[in-house]
Protein backbone atom coordinates (compact mmCIF):
# COMPACT_ATOMS: atom_id res chain seq x y z
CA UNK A 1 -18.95 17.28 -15.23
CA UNK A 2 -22.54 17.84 -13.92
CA UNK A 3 -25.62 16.86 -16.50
CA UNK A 4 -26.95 20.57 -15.98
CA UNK A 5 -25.18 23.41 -17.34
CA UNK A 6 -24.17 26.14 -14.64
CA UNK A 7 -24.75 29.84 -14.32
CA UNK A 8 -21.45 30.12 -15.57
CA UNK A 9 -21.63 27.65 -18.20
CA UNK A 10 -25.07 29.50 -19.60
CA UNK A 11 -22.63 32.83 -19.16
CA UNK A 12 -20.39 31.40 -22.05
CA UNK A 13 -22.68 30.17 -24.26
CA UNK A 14 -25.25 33.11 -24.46
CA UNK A 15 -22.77 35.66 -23.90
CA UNK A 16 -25.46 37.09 -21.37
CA UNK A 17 -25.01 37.57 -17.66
CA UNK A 18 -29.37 37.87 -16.58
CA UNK A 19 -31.18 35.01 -16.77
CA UNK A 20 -34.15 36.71 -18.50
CA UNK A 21 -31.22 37.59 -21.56
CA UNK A 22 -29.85 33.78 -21.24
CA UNK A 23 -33.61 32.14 -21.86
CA UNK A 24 -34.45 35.22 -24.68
CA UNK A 25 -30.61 33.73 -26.62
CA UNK A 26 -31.88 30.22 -25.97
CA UNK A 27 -35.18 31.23 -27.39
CA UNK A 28 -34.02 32.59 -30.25
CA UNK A 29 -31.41 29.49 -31.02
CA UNK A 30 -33.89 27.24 -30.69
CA UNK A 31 -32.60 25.59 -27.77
CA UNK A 32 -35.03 23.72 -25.45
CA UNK A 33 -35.20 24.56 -21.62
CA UNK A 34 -36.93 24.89 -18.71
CA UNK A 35 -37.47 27.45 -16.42
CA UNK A 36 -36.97 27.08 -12.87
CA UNK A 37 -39.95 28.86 -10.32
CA UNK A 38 -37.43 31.34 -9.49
CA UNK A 39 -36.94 32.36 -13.44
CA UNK A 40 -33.69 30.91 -13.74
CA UNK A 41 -32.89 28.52 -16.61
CA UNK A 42 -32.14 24.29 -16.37
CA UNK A 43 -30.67 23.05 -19.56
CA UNK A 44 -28.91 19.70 -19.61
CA UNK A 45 -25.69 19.30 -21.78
CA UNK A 46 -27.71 16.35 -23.62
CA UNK A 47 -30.14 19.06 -24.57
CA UNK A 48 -28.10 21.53 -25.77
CA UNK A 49 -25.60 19.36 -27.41
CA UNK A 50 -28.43 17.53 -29.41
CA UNK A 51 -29.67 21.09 -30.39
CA UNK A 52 -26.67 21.85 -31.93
CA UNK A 53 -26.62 18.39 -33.94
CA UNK A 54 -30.33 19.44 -34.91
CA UNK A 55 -29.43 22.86 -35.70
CA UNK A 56 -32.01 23.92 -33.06
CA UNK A 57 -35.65 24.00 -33.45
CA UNK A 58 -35.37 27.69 -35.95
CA UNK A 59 -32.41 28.32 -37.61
CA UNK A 60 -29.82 29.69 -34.63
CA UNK A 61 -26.48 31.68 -35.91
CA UNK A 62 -24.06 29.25 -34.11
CA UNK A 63 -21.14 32.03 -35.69
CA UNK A 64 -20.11 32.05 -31.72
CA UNK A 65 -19.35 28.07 -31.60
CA UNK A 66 -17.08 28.73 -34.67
CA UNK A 67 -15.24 31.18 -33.12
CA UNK A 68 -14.66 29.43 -29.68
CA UNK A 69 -13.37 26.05 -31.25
């Protein structure tokens, strides 16, 4: 398993297919990223998976985690 989430990982999580939608969920959740010069978006799994642990940096509606597990 890579250390950076892929396009299609960031498709499953966000439920989002654009990049610009992907980084606006991320926003939203709280999650931490960075943004590539092309606009794309680099998250690592450490990131996101200590987001979740944190609960993100507002309070994200993880309801979508629930459901997958």
């Amino acid at each position: 398993m890579s250390a950076v989430l892929t396009r299609a990982d960031l498709e499953q999580i966000t439920g989002r297919k654009h990049f610009s939608k992907m980084c606006e969920w991320l926003d939203q959740a709280g999650i931490p990223y960075r943004k590539r010069v092309d606009g794309k978006s680099v998250l690592t799994w450490h990131v996101f998976d200590q987001a979740l642990l944190k609960g993100g940096t507002s309070k994200p509606d993880f309801d979508w985690f629930k459901k997958a597990v």
